[in-house]
Protein backbone atom coordinates (compact mmCIF):
# COMPACT_ATOMS: atom_id res chain seq x y z
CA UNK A 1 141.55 47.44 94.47
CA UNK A 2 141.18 51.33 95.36
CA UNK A 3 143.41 53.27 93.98
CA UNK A 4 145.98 54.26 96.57
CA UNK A 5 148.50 57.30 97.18
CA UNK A 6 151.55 56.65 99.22
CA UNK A 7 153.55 58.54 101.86
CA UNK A 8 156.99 57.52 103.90
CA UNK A 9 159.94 59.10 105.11
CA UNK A 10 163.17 58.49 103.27
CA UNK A 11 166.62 58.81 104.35
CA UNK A 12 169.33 59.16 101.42
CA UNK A 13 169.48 55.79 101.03
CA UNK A 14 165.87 54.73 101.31
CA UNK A 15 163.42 55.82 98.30
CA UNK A 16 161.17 52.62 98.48
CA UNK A 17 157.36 52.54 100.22
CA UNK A 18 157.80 48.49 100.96
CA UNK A 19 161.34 49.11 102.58
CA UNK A 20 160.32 52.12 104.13
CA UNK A 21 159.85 51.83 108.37
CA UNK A 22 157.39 54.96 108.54
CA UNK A 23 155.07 54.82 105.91
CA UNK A 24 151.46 55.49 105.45
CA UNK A 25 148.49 55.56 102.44
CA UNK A 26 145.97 58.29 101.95
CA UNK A 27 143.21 57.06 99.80
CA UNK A 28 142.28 58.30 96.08
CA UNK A 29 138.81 59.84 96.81
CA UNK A 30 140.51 62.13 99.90
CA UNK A 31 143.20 63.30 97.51
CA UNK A 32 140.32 64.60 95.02
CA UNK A 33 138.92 66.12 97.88
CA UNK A 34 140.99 67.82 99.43
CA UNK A 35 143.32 68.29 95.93
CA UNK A 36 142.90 71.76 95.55
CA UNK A 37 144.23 72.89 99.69
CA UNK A 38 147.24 70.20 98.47
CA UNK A 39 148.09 72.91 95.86
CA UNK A 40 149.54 75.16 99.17
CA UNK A 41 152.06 72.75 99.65
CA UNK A 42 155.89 73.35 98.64
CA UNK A 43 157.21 70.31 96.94
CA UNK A 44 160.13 68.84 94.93
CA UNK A 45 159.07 67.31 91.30
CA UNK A 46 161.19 63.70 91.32
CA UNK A 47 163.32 65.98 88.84
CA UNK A 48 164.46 68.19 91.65
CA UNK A 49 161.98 71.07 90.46
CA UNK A 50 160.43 73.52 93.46
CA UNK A 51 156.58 73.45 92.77
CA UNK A 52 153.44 73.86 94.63
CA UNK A 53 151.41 71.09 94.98
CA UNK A 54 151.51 67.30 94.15
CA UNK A 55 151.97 65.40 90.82
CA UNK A 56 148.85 63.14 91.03
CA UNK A 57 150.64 60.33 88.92
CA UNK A 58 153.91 60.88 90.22
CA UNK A 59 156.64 61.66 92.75
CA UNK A 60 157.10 64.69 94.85
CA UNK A 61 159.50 65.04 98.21
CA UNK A 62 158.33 67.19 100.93
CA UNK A 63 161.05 68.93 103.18
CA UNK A 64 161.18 72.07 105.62
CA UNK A 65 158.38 74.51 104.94
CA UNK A 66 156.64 72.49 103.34
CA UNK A 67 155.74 69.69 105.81
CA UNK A 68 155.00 72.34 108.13
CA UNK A 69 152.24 73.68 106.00
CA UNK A 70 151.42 70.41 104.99
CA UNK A 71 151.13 69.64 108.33
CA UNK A 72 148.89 72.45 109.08
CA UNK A 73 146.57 71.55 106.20
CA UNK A 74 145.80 68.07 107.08
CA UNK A 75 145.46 69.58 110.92
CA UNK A 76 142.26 71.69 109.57
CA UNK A 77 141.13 68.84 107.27
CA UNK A 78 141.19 66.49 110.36
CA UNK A 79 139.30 69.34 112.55
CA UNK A 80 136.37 69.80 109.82
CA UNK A 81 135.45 65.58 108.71
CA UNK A 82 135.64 65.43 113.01
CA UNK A 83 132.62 67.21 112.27
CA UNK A 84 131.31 65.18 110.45
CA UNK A 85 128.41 62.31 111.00
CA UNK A 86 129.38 59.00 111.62
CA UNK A 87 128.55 58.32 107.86
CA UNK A 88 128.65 60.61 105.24
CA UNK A 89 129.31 60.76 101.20
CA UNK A 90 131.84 63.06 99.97
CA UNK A 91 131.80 64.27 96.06
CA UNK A 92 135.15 62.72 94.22
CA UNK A 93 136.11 62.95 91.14
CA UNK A 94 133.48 63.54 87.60
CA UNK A 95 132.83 60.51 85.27
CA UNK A 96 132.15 61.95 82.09
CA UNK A 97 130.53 58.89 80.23
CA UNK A 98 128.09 59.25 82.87
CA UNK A 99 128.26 63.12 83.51
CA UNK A 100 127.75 62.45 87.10
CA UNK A 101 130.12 62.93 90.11
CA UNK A 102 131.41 60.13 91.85
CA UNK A 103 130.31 59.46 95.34
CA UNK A 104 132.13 57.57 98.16
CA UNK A 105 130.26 56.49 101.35
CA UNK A 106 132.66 57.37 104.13
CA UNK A 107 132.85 56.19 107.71
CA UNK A 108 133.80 59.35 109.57
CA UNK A 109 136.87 57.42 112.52
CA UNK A 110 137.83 56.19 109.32
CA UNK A 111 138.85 58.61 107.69
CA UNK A 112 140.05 60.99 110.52
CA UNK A 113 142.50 57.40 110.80
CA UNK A 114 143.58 57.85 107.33
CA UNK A 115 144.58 61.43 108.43
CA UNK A 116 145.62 61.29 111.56
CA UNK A 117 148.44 58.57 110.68
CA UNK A 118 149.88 60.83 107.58
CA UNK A 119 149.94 63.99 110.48
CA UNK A 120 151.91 61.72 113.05
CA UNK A 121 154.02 60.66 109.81
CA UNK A 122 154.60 64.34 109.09
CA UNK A 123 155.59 65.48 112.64
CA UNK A 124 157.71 62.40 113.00
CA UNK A 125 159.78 63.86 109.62
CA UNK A 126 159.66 67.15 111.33
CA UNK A 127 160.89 66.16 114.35
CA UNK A 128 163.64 64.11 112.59
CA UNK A 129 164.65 66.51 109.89
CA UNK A 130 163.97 64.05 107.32
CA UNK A 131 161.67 64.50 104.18
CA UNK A 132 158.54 62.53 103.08
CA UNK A 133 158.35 61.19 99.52
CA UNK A 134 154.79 60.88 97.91
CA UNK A 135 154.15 58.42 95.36
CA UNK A 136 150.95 59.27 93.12
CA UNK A 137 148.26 56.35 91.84
């Protein structure tokens, strides 16, 4: 199974993907490419710590600002991969036994699906006043 990075929008008494109602996944070779535009975005460590960017193994909670840029971010991603050919390869992460990059043949509608669902998740939190949680591989 690919490895996987979740999104949803929590209330106060709702920190769970499976129980969440608006939830979404982002897949592992889209987060190492576009990993270094998350590093804009204003999150909350799952200690309560302001930081910029995302803990790739871990937790982070999204609010305000921060889903607005985030927001914005995944609106440019969406605008360049529509772009795109129908199939393409994008560059992921570096094995080093191999010294090679990893690359991952992508279907271009699916991806911009992967993307567009996390933007409609974002406006809906935006729109709500709630915040999105992130759970890391």
């Amino acid at each position: 199974m690919a490895l996987q990075h979740e999104f949803f929008i929590s209330t106060d008494d709702n920190m769970s993907f499976d129980d969440a109602i608006h939830k979404c996944i982002l897949s592992d070779y889209l987060i190492h490419y576009m990993w270094d535009t998350m590093k804009w975005i204003s999150t909350l460590s799952y200690k309560n710590v302001d930081q910029m960017g995302f803990n790739y193994d871990g937790i982070n909670i999204i609010q305000g600002q921060g889903l607005k840029h985030f927001n914005d971010v995944l609106n440019s991603w969406y605008n360049i991969f529509s772009l795109a050919p129908t199939f393409f390869k994008l560059k992921s992460e570096y094995c080093i036994t191999d010294e090679t990059y990893v690359y991952q043949e992508i279907e271009r509608e699916s991806l911009l699906n992967e993307i567009s669902n996390l933007i409609k998740l974002l406006q809906k939190a935006i729109k709500v006043d709630q915040k999105v949680v992130y759970f890391g591989v």
